[in-house]
N, C-alpha and C. Protein backbone atom coordinates (compact mmCIF):
# COMPACT_ATOMS: atom_id res chain seq x y z
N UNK A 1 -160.93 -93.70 55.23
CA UNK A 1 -161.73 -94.74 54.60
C UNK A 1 -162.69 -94.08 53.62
N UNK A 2 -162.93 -94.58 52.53
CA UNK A 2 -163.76 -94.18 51.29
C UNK A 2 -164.59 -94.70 51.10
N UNK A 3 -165.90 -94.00 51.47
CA UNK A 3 -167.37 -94.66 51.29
C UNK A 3 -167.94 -94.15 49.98
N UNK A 4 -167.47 -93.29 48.86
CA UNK A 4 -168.37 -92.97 48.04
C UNK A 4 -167.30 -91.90 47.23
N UNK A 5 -167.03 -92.61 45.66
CA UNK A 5 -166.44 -91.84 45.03
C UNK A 5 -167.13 -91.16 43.65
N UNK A 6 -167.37 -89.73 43.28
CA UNK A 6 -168.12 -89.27 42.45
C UNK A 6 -167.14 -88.91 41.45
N UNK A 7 -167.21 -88.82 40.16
CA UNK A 7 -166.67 -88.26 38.72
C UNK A 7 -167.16 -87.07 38.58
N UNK A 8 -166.19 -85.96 38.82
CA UNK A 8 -166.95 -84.76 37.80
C UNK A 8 -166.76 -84.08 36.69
N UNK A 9 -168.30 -84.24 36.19
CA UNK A 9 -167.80 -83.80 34.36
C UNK A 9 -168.18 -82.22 34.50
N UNK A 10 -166.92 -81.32 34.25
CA UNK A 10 -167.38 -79.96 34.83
C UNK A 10 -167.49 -79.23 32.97
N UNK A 11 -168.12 -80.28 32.02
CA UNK A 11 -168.04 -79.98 30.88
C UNK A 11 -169.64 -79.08 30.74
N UNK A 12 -170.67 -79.79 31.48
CA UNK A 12 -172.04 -79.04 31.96
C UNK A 12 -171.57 -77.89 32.61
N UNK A 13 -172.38 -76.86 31.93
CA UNK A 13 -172.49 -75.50 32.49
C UNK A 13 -172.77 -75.12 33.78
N UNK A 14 -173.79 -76.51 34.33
CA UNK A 14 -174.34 -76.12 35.24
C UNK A 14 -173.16 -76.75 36.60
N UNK A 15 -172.57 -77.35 36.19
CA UNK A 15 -171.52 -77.98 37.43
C UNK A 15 -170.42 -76.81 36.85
N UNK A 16 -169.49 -76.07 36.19
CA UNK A 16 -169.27 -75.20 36.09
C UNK A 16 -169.41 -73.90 37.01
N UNK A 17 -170.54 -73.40 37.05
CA UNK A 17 -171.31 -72.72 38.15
C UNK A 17 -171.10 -72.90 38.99
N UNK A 18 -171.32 -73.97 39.69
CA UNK A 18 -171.42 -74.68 41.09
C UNK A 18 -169.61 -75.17 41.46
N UNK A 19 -168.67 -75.47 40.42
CA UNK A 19 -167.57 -75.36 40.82
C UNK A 19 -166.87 -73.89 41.30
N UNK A 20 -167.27 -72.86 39.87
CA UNK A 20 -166.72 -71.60 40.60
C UNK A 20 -167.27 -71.13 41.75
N UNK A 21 -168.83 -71.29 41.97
CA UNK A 21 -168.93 -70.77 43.50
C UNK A 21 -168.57 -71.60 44.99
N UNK A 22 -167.83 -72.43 44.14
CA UNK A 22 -167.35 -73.68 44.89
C UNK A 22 -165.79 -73.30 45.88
N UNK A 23 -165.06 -73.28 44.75
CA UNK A 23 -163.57 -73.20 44.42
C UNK A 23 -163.54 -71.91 44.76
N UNK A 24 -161.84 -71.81 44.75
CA UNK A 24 -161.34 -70.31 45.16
C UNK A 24 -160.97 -69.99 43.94
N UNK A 25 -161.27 -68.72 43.54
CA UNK A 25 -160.89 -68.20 42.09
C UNK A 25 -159.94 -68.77 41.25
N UNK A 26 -158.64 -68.65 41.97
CA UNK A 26 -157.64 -69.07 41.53
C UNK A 26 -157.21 -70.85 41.17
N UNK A 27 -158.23 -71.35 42.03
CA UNK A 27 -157.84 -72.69 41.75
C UNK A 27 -158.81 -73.09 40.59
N UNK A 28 -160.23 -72.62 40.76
CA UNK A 28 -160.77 -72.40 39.88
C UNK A 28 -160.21 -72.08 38.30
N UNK A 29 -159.78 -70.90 38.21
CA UNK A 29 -159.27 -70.83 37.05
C UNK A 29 -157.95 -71.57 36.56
N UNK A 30 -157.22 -71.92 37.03
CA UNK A 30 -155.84 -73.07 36.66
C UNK A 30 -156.41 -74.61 37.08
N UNK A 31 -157.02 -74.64 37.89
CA UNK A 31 -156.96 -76.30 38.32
C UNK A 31 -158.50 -77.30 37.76
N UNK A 32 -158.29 -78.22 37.18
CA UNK A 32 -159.39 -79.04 36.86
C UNK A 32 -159.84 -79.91 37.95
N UNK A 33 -160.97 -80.01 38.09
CA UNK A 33 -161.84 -80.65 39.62
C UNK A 33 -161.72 -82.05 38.60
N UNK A 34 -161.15 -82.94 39.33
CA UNK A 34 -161.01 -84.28 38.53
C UNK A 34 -162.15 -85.26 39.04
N UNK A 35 -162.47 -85.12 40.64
CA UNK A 35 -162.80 -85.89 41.67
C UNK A 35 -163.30 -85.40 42.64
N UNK A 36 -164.42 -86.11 43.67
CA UNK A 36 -164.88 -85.43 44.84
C UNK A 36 -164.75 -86.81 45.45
N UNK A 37 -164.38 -86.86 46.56
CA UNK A 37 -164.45 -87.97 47.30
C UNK A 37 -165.01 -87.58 48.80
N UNK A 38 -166.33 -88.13 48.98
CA UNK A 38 -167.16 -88.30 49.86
C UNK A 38 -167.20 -88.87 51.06
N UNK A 39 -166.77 -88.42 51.86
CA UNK A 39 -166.66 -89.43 53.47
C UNK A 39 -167.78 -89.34 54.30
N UNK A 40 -167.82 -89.84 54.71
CA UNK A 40 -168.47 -89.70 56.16
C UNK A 40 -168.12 -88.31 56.94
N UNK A 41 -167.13 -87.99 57.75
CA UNK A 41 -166.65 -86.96 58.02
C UNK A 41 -166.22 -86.14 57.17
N UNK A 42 -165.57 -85.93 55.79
CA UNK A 42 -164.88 -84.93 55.40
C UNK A 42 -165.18 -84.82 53.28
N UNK A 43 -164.91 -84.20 53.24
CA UNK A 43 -165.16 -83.87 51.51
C UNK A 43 -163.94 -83.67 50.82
N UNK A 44 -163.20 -84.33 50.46
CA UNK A 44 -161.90 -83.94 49.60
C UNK A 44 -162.50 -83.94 47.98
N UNK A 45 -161.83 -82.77 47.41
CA UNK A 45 -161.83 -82.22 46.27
C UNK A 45 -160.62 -82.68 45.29
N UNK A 46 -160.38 -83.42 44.40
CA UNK A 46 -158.95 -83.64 43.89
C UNK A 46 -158.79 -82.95 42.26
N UNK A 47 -157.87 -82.02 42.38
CA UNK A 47 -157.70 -80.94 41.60
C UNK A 47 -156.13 -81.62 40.86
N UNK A 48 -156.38 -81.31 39.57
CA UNK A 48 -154.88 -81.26 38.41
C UNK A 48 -155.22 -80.15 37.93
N UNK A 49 -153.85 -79.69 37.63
CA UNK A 49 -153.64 -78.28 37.06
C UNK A 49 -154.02 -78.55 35.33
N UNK A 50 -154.58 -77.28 34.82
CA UNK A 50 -154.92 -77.39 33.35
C UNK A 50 -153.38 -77.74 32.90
N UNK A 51 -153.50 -77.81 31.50
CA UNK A 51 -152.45 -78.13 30.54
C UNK A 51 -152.21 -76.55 30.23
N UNK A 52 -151.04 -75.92 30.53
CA UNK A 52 -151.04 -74.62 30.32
C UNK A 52 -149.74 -74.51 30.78
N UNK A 53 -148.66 -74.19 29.69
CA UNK A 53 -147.50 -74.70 30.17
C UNK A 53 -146.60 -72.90 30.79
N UNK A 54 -145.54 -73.21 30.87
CA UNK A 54 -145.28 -71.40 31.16
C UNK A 54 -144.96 -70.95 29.67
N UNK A 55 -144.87 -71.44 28.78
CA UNK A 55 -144.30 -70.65 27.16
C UNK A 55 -145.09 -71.23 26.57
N UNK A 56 -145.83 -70.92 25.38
CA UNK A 56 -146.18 -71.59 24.69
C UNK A 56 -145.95 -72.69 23.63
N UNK A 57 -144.66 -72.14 23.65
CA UNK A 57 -143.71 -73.05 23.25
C UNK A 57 -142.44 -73.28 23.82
N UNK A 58 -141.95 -75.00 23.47
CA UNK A 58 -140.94 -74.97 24.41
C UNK A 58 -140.67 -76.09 25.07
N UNK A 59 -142.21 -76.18 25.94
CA UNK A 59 -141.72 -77.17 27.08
C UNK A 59 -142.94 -78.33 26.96
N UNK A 60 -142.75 -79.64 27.53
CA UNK A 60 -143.02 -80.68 27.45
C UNK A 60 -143.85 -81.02 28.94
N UNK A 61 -144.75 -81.29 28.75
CA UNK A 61 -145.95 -81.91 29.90
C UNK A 61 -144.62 -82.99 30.72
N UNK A 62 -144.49 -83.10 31.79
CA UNK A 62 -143.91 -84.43 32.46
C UNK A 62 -144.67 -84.87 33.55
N UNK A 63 -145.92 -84.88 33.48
CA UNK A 63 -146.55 -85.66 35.07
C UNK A 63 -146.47 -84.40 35.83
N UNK A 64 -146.91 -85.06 37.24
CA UNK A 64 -147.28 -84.09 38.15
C UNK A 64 -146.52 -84.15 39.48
N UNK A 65 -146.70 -83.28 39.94
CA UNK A 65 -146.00 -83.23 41.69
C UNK A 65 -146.69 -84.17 42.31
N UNK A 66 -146.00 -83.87 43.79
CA UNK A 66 -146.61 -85.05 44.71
C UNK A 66 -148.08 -83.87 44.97
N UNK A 67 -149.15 -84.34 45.45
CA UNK A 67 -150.03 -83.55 45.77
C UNK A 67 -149.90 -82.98 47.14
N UNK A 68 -150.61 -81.87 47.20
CA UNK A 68 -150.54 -80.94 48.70
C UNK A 68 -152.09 -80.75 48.84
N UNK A 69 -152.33 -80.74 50.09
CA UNK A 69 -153.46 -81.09 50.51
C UNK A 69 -153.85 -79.56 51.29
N UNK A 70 -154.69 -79.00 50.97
CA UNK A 70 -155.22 -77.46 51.77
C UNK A 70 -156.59 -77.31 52.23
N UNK A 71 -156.64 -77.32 53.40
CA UNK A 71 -157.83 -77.10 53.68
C UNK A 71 -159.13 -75.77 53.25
N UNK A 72 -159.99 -76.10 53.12
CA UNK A 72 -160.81 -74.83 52.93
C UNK A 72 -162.23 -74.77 53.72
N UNK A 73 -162.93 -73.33 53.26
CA UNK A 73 -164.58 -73.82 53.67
C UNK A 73 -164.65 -75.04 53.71
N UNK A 74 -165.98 -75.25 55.04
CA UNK A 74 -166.83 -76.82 55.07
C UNK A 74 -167.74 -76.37 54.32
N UNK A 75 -168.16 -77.45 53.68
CA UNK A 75 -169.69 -77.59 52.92
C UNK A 75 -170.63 -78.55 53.76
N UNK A 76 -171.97 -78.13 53.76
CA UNK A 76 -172.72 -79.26 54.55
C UNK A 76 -172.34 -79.65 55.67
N UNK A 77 -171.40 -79.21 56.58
CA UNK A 77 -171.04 -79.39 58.17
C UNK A 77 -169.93 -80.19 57.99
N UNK A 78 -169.14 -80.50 56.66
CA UNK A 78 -168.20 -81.72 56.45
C UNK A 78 -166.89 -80.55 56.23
N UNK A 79 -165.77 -80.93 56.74
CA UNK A 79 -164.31 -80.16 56.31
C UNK A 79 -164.42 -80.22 55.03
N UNK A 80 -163.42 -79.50 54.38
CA UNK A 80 -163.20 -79.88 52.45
C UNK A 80 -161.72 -79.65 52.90
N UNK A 81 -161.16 -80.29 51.84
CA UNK A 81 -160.01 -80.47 51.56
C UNK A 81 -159.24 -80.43 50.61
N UNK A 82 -158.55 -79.58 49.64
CA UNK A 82 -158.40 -79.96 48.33
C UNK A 82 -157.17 -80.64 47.98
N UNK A 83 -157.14 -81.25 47.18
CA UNK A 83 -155.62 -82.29 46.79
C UNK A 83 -155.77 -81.25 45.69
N UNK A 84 -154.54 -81.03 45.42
CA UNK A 84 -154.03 -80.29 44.49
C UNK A 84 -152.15 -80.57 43.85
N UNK A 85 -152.62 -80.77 42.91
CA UNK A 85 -151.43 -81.65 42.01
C UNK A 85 -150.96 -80.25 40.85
N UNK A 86 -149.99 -79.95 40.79
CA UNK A 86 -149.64 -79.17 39.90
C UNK A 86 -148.53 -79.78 38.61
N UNK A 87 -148.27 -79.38 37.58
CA UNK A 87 -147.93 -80.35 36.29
C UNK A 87 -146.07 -79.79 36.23
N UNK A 88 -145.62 -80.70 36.08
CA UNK A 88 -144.09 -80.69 35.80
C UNK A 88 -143.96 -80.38 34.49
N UNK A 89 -142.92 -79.26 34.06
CA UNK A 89 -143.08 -79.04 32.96
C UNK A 89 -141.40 -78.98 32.36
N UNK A 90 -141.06 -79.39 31.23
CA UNK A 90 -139.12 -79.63 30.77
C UNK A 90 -139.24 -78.50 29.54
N UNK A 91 -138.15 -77.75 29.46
CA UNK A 91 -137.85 -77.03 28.52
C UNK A 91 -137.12 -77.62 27.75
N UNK A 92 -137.76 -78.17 26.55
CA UNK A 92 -137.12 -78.53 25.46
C UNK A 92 -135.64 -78.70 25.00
N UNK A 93 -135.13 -77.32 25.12
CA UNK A 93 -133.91 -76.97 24.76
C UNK A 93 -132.86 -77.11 26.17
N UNK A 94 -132.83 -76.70 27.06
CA UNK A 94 -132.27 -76.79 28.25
C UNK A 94 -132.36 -77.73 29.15
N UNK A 95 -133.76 -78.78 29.19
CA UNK A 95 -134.13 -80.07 29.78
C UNK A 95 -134.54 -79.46 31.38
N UNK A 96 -134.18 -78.41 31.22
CA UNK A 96 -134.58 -78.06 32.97
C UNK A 96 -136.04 -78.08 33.25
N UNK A 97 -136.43 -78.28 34.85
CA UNK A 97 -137.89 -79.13 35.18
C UNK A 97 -138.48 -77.73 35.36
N UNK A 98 -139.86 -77.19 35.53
CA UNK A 98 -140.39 -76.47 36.04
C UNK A 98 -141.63 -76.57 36.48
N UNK A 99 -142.23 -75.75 37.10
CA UNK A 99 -143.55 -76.02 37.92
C UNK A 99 -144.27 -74.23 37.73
N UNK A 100 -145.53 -74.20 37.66
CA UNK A 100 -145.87 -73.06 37.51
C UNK A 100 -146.27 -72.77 39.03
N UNK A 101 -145.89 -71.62 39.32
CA UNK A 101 -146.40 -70.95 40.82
C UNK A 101 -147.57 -70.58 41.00
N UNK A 102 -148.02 -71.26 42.36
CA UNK A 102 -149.81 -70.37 42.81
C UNK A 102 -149.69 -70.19 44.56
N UNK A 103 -149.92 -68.54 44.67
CA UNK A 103 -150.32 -68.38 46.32
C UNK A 103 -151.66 -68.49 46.73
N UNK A 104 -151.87 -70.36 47.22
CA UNK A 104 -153.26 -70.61 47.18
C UNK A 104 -153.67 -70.89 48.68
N UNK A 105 -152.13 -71.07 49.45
CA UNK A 105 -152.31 -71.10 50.76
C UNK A 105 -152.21 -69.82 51.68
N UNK A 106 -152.45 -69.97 52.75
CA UNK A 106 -152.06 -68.56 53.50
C UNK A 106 -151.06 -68.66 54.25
N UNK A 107 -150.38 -67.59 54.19
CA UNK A 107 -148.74 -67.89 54.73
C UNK A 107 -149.03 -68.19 56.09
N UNK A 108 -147.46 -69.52 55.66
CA UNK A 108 -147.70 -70.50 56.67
C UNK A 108 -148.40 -71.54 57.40
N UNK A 109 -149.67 -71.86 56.30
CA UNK A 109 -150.69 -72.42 57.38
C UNK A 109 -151.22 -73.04 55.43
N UNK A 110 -151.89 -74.20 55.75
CA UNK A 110 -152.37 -75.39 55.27
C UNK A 110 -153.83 -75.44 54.92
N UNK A 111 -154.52 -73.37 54.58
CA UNK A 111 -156.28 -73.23 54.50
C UNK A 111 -155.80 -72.39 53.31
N UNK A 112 -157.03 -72.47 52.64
CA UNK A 112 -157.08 -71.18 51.40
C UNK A 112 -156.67 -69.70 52.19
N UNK A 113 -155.96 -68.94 51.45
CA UNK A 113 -156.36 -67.66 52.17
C UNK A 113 -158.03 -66.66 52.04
N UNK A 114 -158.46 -67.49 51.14
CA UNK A 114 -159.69 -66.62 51.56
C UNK A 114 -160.41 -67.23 53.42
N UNK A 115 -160.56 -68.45 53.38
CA UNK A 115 -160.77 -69.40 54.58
C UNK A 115 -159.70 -68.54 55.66
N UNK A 116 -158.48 -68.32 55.69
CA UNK A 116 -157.72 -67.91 56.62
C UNK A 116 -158.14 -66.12 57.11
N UNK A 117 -158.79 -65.59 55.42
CA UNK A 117 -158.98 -64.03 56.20
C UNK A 117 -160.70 -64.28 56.82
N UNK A 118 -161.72 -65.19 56.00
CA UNK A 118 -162.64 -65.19 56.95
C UNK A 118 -162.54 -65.57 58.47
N UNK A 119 -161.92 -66.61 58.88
CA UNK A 119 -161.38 -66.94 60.21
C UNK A 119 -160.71 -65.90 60.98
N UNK A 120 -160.21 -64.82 60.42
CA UNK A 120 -159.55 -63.76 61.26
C UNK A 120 -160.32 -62.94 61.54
N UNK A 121 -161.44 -62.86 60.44
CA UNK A 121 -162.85 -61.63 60.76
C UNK A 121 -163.12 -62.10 61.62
């Protein structure tokens, strides 16, 4: 249930900041924070991948995957969660689909790996 949905404009420097010490590097640097959605219990983060295709030329934006959901650090005593949508991409010439690759989970398991090696310390 959704008690409170926020917009973030990560165009301010200062939410910038506060996203990278937020985010895990990597999602950070490829993924745009579109959304924070506020619960009661839990904090989901909803992430789209930048526009950044694999060639620079070539291939054609097509929408996005289904989203995958990874847990990470809690903030404020609340779980976080990130939705993370990555962008379908068609090669022009060949029509074939592609998706750009990220190891953002920890093998096998549904947390950032930074979250998975602090939990093992």
């Amino acid at each position: 249930m959704r008690n409170k949905s926020i917009f973030v404009d990560i165009m301010n420097n200062k939410d910038i900041d506060l996203a990278c010490l937020v985010l895990p590097r990597e999602v950070f640097e490829h993924f745009e924070l579109v959304d924070i959605v506020d619960n009661n219990h839990q904090l989901d983060l909803i992430l789209d991948e930048k526009s950044a295709p694999p060639s620079p030329r070539g291939y054609s934006s097509k929408g996005f995957t289904e989203r995958i959901v990874i847990q990470d650090f809690p903030l404020r005593g609340k779980p976080v969660f990130l939705h993370i949508r990555r962008r379908k991409w068609q090669n022009n010439k060949t029509l074939e689909m592609s998706t750009n690759k990220y190891d953002l989970a920890h093998l096998g398991t549904k947390i950032t790996r930074e979250f998975a090696d602090f939990l093992k310390g």
